[in-house]
N, C-alpha and C. Protein backbone atom coordinates (compact mmCIF):
# COMPACT_ATOMS: atom_id res chain seq x y z
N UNK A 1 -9.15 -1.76 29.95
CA UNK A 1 -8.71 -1.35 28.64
C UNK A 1 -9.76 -1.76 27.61
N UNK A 2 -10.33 -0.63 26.73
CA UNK A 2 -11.47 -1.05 25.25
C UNK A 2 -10.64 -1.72 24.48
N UNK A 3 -10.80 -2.80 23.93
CA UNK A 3 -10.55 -3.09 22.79
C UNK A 3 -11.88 -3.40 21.42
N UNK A 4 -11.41 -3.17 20.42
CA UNK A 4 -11.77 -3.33 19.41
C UNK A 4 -11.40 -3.36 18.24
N UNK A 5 -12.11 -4.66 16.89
CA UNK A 5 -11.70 -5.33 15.87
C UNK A 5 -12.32 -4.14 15.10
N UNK A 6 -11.81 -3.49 14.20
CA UNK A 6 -12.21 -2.39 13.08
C UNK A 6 -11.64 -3.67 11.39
N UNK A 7 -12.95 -4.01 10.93
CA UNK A 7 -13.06 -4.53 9.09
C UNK A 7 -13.30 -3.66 8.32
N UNK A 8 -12.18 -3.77 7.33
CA UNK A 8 -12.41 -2.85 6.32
C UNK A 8 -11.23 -3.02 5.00
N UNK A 9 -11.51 -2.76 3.97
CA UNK A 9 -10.63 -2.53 3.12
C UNK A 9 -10.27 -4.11 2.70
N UNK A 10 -10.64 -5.15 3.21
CA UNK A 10 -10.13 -6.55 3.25
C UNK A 10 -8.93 -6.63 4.64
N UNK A 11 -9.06 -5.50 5.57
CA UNK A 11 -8.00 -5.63 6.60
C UNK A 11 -8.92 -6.04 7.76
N UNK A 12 -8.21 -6.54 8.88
CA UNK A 12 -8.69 -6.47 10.26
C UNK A 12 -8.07 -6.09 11.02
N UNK A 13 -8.01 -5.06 11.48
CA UNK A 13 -7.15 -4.05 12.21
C UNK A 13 -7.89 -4.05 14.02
N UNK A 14 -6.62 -4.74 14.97
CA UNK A 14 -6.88 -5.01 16.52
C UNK A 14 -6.30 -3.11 16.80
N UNK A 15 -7.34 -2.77 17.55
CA UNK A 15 -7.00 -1.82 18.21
C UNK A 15 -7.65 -1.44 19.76
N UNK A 16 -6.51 -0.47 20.50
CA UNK A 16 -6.69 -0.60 21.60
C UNK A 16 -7.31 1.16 22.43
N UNK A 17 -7.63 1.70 23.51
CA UNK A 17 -7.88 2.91 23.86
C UNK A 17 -7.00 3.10 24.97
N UNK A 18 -6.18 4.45 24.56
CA UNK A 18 -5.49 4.51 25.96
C UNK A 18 -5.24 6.29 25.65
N UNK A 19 -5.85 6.53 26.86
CA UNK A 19 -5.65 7.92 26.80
C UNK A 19 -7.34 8.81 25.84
N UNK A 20 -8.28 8.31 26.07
CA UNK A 20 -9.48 8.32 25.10
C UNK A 20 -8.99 8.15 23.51
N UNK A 21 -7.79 7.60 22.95
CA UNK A 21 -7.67 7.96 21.77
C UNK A 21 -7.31 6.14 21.49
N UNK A 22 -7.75 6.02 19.94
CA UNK A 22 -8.00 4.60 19.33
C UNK A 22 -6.44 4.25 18.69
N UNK A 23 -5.63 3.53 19.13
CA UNK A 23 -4.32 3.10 18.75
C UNK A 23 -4.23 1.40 18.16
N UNK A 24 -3.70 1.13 16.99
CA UNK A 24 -3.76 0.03 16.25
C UNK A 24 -2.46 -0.69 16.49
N UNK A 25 -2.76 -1.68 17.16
CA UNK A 25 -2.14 -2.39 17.50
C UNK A 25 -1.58 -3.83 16.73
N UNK A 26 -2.34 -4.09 15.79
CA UNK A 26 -2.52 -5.38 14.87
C UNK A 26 -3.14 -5.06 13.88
N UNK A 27 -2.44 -5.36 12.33
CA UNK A 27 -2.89 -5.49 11.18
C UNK A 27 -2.96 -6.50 10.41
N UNK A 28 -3.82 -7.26 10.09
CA UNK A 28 -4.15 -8.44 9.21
C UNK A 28 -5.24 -8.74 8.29
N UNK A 29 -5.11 -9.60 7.39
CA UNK A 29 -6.02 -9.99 6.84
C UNK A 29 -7.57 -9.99 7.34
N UNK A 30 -8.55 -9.50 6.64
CA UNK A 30 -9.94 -9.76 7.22
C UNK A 30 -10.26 -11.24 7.39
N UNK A 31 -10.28 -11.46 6.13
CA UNK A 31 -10.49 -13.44 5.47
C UNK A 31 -12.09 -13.39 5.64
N UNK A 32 -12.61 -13.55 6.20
CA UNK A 32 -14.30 -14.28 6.10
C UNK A 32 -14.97 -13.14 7.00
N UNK A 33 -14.56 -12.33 8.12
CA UNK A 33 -15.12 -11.17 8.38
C UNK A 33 -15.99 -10.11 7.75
N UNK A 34 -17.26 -9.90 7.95
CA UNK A 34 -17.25 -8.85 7.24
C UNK A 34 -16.62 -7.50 7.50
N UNK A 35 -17.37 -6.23 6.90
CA UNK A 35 -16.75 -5.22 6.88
C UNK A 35 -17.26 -4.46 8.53
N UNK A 36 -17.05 -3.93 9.46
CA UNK A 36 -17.66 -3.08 10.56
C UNK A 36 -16.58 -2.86 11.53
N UNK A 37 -17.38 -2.05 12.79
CA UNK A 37 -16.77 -2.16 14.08
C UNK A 37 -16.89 -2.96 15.07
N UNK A 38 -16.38 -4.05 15.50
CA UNK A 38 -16.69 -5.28 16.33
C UNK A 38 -16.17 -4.51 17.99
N UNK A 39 -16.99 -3.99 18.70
CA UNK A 39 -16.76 -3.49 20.21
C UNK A 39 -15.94 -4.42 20.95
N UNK A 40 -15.27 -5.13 21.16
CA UNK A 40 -15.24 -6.08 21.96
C UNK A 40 -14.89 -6.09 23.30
N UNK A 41 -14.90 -4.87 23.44
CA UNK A 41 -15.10 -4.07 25.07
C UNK A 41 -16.61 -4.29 25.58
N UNK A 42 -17.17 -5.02 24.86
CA UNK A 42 -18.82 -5.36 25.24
C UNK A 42 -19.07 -6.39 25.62
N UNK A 43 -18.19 -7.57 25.34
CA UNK A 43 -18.07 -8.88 25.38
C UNK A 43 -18.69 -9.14 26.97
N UNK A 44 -19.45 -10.38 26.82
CA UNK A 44 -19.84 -10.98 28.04
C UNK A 44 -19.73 -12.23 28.63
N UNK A 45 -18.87 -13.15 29.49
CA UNK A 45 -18.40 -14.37 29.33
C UNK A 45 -19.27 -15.17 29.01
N UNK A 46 -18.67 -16.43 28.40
CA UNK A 46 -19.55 -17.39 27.83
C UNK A 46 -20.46 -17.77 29.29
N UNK A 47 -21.55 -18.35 28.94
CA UNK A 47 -22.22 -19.12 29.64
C UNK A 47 -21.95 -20.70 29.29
N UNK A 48 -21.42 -21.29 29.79
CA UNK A 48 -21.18 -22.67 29.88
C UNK A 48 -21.84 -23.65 29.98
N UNK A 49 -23.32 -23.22 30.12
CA UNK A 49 -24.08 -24.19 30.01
C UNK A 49 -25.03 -24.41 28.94
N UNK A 50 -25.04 -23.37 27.82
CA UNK A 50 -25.53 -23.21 27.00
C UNK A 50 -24.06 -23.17 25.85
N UNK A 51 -25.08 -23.70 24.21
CA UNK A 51 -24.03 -23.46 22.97
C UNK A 51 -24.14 -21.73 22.43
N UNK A 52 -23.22 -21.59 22.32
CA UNK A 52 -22.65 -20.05 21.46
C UNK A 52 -22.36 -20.47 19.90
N UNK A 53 -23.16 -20.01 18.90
CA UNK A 53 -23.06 -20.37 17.51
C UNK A 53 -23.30 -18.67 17.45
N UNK A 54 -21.94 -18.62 16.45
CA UNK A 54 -21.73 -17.52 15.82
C UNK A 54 -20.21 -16.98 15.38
N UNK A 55 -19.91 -15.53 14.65
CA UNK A 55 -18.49 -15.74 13.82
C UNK A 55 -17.16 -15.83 14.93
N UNK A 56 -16.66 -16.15 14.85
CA UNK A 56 -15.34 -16.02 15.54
C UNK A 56 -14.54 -14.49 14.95
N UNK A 57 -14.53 -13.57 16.04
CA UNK A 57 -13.79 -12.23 15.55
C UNK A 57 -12.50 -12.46 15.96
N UNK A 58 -12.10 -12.77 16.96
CA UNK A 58 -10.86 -12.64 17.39
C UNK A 58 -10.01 -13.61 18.53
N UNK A 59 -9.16 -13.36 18.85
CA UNK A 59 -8.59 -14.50 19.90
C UNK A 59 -7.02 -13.83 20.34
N UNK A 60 -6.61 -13.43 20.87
CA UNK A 60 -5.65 -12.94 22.15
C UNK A 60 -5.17 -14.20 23.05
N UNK A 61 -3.61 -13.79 23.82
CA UNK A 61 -3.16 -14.62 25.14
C UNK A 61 -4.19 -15.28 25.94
N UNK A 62 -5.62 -14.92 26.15
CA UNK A 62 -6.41 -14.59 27.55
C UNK A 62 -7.85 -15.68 27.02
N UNK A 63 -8.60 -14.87 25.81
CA UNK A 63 -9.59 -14.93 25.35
C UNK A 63 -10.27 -15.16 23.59
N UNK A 64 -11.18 -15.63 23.39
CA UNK A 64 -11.57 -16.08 21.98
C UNK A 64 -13.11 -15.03 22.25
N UNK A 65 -12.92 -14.44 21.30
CA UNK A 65 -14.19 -13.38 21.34
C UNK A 65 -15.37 -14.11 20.04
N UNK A 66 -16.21 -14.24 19.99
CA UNK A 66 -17.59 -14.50 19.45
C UNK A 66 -18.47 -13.69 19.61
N UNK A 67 -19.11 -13.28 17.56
CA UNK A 67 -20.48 -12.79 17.93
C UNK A 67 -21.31 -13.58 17.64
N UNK A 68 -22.19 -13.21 18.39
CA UNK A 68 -23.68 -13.88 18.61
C UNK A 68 -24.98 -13.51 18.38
N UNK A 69 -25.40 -13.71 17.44
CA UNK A 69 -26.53 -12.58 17.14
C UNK A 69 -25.78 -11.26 16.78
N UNK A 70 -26.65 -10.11 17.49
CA UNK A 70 -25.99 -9.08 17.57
C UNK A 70 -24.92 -8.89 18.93
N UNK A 71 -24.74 -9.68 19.51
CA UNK A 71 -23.92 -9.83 20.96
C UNK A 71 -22.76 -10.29 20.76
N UNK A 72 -21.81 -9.88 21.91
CA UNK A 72 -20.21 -10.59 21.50
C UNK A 72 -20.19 -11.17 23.15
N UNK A 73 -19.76 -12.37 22.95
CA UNK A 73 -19.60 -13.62 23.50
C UNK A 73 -17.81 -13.88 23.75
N UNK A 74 -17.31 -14.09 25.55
CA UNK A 74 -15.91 -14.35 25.49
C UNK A 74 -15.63 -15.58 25.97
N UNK A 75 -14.91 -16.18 25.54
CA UNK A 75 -14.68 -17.38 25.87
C UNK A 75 -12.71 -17.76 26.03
N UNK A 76 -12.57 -17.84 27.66
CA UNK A 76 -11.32 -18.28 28.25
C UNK A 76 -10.71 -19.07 26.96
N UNK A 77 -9.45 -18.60 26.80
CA UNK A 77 -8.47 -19.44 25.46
C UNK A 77 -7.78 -20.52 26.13
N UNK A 78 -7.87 -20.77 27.62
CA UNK A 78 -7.66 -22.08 28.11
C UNK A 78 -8.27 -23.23 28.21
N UNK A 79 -9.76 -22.90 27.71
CA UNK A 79 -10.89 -24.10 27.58
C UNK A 79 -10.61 -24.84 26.09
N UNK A 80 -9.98 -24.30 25.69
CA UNK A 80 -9.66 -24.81 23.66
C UNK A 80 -7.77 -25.43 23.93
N UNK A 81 -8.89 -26.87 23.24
CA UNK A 81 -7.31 -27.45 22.70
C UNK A 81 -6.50 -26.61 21.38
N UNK A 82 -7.74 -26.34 20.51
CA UNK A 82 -7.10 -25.52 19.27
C UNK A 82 -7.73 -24.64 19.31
N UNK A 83 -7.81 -23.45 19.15
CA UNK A 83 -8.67 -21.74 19.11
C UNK A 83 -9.07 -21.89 17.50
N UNK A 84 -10.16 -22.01 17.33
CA UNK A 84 -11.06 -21.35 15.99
C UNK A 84 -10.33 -20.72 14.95
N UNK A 85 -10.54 -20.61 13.97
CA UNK A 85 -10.26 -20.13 12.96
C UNK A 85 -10.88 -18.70 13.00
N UNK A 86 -10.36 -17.58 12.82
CA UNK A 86 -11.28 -16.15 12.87
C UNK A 86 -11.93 -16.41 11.29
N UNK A 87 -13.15 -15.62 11.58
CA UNK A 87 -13.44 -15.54 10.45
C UNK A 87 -14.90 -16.65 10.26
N UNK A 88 -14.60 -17.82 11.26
CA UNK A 88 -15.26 -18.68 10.91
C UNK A 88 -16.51 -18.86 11.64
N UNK A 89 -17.49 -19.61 11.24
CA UNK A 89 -19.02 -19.60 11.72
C UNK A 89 -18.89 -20.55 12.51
N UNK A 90 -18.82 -20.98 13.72
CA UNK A 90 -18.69 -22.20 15.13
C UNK A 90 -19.94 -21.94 16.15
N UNK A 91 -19.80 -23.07 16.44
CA UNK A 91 -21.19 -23.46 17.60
C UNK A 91 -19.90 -24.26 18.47
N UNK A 92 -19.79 -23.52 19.91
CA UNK A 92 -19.02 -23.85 20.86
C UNK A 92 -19.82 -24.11 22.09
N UNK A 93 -19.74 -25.44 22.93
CA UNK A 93 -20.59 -25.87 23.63
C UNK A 93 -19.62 -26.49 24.37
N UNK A 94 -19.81 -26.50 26.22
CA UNK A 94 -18.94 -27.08 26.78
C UNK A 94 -18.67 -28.63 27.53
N UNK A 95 -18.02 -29.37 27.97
CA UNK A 95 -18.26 -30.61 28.34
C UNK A 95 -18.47 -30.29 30.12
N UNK A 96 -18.35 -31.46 30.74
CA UNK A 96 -18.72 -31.67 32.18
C UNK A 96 -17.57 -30.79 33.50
N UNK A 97 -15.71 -30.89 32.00
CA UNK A 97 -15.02 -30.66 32.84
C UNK A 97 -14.71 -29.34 32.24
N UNK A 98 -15.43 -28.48 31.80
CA UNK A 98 -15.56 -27.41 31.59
C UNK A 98 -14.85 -27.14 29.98
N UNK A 99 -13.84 -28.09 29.57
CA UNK A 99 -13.70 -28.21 27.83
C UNK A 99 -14.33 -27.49 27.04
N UNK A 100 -14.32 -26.69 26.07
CA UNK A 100 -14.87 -26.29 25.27
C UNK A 100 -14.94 -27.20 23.99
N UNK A 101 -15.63 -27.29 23.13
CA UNK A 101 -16.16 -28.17 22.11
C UNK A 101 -16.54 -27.52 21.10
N UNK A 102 -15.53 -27.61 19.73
CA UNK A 102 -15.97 -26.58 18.74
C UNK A 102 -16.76 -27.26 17.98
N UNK A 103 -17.59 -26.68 16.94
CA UNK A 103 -18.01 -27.64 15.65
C UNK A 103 -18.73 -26.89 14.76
N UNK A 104 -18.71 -26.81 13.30
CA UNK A 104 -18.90 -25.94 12.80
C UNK A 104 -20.27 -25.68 12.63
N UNK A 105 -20.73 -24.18 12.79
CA UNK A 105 -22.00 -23.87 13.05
C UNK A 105 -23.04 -24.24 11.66
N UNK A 106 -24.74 -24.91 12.13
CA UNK A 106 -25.17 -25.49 11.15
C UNK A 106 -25.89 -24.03 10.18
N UNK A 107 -26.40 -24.83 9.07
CA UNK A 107 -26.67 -23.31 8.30
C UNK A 107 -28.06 -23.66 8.68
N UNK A 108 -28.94 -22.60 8.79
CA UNK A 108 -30.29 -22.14 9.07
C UNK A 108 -30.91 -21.84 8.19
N UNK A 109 -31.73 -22.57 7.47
CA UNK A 109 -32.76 -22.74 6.45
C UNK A 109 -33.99 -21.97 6.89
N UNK A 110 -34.13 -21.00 6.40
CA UNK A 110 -35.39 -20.35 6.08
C UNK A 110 -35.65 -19.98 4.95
N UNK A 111 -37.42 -19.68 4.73
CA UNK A 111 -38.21 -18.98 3.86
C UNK A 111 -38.09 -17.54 3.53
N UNK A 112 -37.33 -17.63 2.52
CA UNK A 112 -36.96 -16.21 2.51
C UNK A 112 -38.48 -15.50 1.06
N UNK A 113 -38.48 -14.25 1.29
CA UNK A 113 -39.48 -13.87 0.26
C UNK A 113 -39.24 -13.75 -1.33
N UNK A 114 -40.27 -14.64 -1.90
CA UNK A 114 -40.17 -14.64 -2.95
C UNK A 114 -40.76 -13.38 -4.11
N UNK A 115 -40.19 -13.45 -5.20
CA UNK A 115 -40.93 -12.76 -6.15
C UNK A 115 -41.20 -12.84 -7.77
């Protein structure tokens, strides 16, 4: 089954594909999202041995979806004592017994062009 997060309007609308046609399943607040189409039928499981810093789109029974860069990142909703805040910028990194470890992602200082 596709799923995907559609931002817009200040909404975040969960929708699902069944039958080739796009059915909305969940309507809520955007909050810190921006505006787009988040695929999350693209998602690729976390790698566990490496940190995932990036927004938190969504979170379901199953899974906590993260993008990453331009990539969306899934991460089992049984590795989290508490699931993320959507919306929010996290760097999730895991422990020995497979735990997930949230913490909020650092900001990245660069040289941007002046004029």
């Amino acid at each position: 089954m596709k799923q995907r997060v559609l931002v817009m309007n200040g909404s975040r609308i969960v929708q699902n594909e069944r039958d080739g046609q796009w059915y909305s399943d969940k309507v809520d607040k955007a909050g810190a999202l921006k505006p787009g189409i988040y695929n999350l039928y693209l998602a690729n499981r976390a790698d566990k041995t490496a940190t995932c810093s990036g927004v938190i789109l969504h979170a379901d029974k199953e899974h906590v979806y993260q993008q990453v860069g331009k990539n969306y990142v899934m991460h089992a909703r049984s590795d989290f004592d508490k699931v993320p805040e959507i919306g929010s910028a996290k760097s999730i990194s895991y422990d020995a017994q497979g735990k997930a470890s949230v913490s909020a992602e650092t900001v990245q200082l660069s040289r941007g062009r002046s004029r």
